[in-house]
PDB file of N, CA and C in Angstrom:
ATOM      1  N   UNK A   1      46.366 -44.037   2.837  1.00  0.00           N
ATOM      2  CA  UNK A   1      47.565 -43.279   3.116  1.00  0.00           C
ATOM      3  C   UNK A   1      47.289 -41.814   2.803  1.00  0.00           C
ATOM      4  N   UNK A   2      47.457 -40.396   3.573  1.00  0.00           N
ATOM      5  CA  UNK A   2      47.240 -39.694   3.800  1.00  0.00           C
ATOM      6  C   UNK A   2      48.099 -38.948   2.227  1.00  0.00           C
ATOM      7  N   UNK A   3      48.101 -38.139   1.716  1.00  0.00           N
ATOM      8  CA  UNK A   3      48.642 -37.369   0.767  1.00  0.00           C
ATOM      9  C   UNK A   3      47.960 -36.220   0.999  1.00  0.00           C
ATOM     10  N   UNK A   4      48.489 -34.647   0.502  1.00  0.00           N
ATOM     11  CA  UNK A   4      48.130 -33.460   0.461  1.00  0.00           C
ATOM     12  C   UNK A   4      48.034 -33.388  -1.510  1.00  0.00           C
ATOM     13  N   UNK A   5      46.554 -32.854  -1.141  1.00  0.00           N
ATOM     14  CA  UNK A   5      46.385 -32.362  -2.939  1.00  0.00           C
ATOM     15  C   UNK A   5      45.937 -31.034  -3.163  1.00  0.00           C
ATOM     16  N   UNK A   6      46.432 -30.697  -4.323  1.00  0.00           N
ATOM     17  CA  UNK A   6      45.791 -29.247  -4.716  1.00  0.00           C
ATOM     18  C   UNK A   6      44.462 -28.700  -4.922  1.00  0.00           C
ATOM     19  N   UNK A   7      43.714 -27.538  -4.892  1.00  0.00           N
ATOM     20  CA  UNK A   7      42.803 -27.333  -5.187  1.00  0.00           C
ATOM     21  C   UNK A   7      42.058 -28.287  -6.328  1.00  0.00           C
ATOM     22  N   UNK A   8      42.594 -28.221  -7.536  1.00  0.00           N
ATOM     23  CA  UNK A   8      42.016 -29.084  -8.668  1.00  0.00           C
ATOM     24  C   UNK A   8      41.594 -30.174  -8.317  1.00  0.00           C
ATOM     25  N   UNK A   9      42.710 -30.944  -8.048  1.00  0.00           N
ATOM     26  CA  UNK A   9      42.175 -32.800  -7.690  1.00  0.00           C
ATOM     27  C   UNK A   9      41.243 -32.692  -6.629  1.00  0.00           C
ATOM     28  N   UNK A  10      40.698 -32.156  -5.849  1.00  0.00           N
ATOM     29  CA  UNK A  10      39.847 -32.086  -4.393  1.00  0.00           C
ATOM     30  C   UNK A  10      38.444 -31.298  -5.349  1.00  0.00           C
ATOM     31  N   UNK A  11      38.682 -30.521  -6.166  1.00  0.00           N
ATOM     32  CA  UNK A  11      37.232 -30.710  -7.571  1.00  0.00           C
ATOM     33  C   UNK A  11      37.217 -31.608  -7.963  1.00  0.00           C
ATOM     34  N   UNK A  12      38.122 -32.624  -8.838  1.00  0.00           N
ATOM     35  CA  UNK A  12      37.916 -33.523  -9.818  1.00  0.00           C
ATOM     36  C   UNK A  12      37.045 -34.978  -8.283  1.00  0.00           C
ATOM     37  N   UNK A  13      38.055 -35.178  -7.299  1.00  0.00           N
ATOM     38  CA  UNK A  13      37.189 -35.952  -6.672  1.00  0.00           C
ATOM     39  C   UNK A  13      36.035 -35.852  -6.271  1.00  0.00           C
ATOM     40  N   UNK A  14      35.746 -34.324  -5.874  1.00  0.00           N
ATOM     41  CA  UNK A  14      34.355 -34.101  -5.820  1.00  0.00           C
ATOM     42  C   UNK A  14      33.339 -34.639  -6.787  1.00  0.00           C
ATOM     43  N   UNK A  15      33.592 -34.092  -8.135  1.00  0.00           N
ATOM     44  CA  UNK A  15      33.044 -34.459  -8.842  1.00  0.00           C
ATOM     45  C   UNK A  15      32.964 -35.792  -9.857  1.00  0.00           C
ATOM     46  N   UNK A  16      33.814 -36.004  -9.802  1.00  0.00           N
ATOM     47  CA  UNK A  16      33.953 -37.434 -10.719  1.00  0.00           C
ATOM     48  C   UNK A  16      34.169 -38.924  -9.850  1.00  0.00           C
ATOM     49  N   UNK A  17      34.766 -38.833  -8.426  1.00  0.00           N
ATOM     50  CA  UNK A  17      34.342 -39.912  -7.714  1.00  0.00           C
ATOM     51  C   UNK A  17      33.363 -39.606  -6.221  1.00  0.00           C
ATOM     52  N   UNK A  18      32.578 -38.582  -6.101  1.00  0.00           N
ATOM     53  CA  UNK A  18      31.761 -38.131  -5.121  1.00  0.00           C
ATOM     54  C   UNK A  18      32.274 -38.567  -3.972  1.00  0.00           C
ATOM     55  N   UNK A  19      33.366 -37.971  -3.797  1.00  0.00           N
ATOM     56  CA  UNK A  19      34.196 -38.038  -2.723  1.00  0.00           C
ATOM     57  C   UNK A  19      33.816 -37.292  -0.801  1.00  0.00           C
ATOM     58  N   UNK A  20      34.243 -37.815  -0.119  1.00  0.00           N
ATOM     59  CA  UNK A  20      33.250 -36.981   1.193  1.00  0.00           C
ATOM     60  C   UNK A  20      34.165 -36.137   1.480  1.00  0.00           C
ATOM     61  N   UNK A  21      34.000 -34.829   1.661  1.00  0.00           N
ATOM     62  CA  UNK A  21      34.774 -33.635   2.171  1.00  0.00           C
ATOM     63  C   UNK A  21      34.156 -33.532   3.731  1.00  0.00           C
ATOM     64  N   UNK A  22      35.193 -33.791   4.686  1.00  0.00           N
ATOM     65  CA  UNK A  22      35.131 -33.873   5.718  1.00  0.00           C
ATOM     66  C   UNK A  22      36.301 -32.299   6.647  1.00  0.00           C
ATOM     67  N   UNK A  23      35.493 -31.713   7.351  1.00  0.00           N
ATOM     68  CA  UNK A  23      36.184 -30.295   8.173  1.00  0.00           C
ATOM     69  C   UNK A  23      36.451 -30.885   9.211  1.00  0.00           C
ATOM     70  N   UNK A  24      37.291 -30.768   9.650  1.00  0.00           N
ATOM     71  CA  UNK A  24      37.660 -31.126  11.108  1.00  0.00           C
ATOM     72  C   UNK A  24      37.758 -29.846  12.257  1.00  0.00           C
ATOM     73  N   UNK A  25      37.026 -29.155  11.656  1.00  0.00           N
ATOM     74  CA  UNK A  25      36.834 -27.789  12.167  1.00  0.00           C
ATOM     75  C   UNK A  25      36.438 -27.613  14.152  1.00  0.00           C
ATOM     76  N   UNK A  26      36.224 -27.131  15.075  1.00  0.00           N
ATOM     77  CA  UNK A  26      35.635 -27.261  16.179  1.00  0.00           C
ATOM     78  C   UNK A  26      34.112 -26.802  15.218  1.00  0.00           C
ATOM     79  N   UNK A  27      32.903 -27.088  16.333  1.00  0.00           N
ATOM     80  CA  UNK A  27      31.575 -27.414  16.030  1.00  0.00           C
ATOM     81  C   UNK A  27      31.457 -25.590  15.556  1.00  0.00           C
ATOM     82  N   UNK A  28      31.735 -24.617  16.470  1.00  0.00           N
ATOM     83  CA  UNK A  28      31.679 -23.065  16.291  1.00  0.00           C
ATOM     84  C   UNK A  28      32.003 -22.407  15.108  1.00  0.00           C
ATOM     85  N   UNK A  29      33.224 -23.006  14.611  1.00  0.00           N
ATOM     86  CA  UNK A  29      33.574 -22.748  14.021  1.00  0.00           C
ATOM     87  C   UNK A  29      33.504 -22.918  12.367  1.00  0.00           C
ATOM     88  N   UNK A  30      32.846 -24.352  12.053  1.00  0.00           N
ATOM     89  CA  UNK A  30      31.836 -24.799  11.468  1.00  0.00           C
ATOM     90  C   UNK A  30      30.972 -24.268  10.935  1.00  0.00           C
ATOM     91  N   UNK A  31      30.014 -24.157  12.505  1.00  0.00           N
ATOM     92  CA  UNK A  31      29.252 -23.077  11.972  1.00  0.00           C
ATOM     93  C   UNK A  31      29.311 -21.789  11.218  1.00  0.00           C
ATOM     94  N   UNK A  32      30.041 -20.982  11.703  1.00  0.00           N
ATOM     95  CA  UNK A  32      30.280 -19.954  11.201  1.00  0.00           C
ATOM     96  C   UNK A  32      30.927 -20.118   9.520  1.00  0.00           C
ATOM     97  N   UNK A  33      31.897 -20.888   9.274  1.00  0.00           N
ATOM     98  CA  UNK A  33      32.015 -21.037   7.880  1.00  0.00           C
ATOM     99  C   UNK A  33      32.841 -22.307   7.242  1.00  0.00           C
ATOM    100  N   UNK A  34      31.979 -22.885   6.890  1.00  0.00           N
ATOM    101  CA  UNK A  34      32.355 -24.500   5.850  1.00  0.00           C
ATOM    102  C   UNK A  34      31.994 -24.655   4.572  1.00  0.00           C
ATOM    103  N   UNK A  35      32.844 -25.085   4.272  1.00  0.00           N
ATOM    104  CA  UNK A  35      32.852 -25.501   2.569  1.00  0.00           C
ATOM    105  C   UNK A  35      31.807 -25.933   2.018  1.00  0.00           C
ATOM    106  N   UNK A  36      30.851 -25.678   1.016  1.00  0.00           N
ATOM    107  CA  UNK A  36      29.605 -26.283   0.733  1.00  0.00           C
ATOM    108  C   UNK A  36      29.868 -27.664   0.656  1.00  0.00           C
ATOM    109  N   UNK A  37      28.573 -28.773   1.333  1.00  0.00           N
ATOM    110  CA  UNK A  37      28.786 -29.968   1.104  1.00  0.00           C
ATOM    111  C   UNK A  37      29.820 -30.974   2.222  1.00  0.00           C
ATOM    112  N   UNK A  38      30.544 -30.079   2.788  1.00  0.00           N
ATOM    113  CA  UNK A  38      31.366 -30.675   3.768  1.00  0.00           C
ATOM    114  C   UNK A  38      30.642 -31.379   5.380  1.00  0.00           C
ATOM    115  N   UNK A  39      31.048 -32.456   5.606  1.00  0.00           N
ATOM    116  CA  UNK A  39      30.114 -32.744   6.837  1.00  0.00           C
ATOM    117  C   UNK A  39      31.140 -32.104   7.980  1.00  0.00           C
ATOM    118  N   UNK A  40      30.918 -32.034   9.347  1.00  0.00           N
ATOM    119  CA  UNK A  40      31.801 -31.932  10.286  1.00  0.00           C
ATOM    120  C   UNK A  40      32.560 -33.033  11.272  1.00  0.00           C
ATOM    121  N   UNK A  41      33.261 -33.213  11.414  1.00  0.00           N
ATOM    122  CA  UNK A  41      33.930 -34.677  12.409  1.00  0.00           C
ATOM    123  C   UNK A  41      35.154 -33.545  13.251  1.00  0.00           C
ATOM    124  N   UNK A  42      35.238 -32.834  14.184  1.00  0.00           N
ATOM    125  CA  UNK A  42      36.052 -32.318  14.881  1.00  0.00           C
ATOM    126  C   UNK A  42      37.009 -32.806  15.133  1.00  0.00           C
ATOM    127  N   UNK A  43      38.085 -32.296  14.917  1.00  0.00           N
ATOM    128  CA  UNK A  43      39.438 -33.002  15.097  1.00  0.00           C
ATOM    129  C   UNK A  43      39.482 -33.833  16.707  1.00  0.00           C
ATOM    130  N   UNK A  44      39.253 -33.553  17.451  1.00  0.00           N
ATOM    131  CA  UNK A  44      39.229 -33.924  18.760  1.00  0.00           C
ATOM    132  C   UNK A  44      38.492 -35.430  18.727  1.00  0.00           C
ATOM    133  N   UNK A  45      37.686 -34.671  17.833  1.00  0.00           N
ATOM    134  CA  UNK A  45      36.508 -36.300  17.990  1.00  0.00           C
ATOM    135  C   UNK A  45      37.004 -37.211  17.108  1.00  0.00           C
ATOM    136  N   UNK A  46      37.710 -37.101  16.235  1.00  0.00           N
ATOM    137  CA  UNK A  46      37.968 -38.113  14.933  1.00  0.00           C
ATOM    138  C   UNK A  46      38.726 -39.517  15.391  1.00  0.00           C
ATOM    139  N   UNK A  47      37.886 -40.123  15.379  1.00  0.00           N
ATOM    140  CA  UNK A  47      38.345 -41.459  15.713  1.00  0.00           C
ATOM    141  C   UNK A  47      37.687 -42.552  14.982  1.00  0.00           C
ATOM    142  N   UNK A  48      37.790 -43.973  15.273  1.00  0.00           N
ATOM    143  CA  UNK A  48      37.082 -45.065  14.443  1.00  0.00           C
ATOM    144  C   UNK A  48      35.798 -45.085  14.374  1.00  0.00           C
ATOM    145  N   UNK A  49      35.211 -45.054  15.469  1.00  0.00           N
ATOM    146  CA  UNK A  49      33.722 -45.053  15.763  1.00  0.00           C
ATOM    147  C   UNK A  49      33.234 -43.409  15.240  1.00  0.00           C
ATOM    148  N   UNK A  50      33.938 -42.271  14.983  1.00  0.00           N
ATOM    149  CA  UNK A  50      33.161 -41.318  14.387  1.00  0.00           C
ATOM    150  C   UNK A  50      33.299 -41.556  12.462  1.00  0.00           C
ATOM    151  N   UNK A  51      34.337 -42.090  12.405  1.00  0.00           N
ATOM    152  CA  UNK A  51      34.772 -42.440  11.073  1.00  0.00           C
ATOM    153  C   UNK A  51      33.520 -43.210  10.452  1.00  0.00           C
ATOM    154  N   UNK A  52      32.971 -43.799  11.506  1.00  0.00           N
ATOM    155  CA  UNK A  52      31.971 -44.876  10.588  1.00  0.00           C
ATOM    156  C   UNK A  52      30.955 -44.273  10.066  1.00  0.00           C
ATOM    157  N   UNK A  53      30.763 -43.222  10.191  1.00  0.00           N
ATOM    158  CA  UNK A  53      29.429 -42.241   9.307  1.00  0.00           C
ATOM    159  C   UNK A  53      29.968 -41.890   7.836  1.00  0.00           C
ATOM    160  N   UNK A  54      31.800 -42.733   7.226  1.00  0.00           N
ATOM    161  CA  UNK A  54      31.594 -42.111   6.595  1.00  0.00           C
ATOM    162  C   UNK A  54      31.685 -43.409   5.214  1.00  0.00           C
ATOM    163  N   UNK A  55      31.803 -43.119   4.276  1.00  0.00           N
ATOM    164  CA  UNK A  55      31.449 -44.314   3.069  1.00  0.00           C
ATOM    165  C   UNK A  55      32.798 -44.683   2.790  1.00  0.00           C
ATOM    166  N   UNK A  56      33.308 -45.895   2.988  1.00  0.00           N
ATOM    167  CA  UNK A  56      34.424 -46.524   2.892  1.00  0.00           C
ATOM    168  C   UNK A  56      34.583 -47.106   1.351  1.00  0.00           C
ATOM    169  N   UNK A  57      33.723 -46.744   0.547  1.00  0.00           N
ATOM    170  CA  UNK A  57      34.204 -47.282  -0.962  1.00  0.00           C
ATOM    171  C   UNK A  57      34.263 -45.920  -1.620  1.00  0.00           C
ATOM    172  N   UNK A  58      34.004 -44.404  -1.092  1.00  0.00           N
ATOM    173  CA  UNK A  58      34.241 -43.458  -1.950  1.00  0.00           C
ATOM    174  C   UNK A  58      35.743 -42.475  -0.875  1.00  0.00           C
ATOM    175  N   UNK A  59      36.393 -41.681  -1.552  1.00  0.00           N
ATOM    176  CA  UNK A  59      37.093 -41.124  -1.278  1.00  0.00           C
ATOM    177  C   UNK A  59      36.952 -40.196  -0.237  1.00  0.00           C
ATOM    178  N   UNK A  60      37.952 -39.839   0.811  1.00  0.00           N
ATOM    179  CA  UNK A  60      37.822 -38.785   1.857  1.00  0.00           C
ATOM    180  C   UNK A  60      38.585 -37.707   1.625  1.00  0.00           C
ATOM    181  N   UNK A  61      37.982 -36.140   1.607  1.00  0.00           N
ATOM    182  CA  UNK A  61      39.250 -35.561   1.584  1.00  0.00           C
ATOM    183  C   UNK A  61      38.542 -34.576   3.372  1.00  0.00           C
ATOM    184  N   UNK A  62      39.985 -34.995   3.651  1.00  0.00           N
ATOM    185  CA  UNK A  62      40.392 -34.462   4.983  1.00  0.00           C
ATOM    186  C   UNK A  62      40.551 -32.610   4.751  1.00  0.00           C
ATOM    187  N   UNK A  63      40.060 -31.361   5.573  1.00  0.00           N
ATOM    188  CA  UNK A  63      39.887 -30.400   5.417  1.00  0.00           C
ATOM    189  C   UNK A  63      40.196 -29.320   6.550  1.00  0.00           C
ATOM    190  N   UNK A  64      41.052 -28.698   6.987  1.00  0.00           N
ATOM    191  CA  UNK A  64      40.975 -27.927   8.252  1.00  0.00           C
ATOM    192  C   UNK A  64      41.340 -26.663   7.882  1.00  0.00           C
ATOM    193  N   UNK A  65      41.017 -25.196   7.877  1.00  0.00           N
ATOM    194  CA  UNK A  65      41.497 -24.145   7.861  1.00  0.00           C
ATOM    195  C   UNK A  65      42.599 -23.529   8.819  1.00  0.00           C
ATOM    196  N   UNK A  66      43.410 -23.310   8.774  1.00  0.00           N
ATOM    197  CA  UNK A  66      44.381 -22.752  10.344  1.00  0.00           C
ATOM    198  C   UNK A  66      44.874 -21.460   9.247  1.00  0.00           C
ATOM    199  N   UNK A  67      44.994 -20.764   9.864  1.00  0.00           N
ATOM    200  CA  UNK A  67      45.315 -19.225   9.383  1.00  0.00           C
ATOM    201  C   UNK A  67      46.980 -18.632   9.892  1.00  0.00           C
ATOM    202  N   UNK A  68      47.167 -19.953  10.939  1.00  0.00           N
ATOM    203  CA  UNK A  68      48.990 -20.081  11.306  1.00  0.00           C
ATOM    204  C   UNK A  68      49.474 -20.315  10.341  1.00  0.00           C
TER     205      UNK A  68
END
């Protein structure tokens, strides 16, 4: 179930349950600037079959920048 967390807890999962920080960034944009450690899954693309690259016994935190 989806929840929004604060800066802190999105450290503490990082670090204490090695959690996957996932950008849903477009690929360009990515490039140009992502969070250390973050993989990319483009919002467009995010579906079941892209999901499966990611580790289903550690935590996801979901990530997108919008400046709206």
């Amino acid at each position: 179930m989806p929840e929004a967390i604060n800066r802190d807890e999105v450290q503490r999962l990082l670090d204490d349950e090695q959690a996957q920080l996932v950008e849903v960034l477009p690929p360009d944009e990515y490039e140009d600037e992502h969070l250390p450690g973050a993989i990319n899954i483009p919002l467009k693309l995010l579906d079941a079959q892209t999901a499966e690259q990611l580790d289903r016994e550690r935590p996801v935190i979901v990530y997108c920048y919008d400046s709206q």
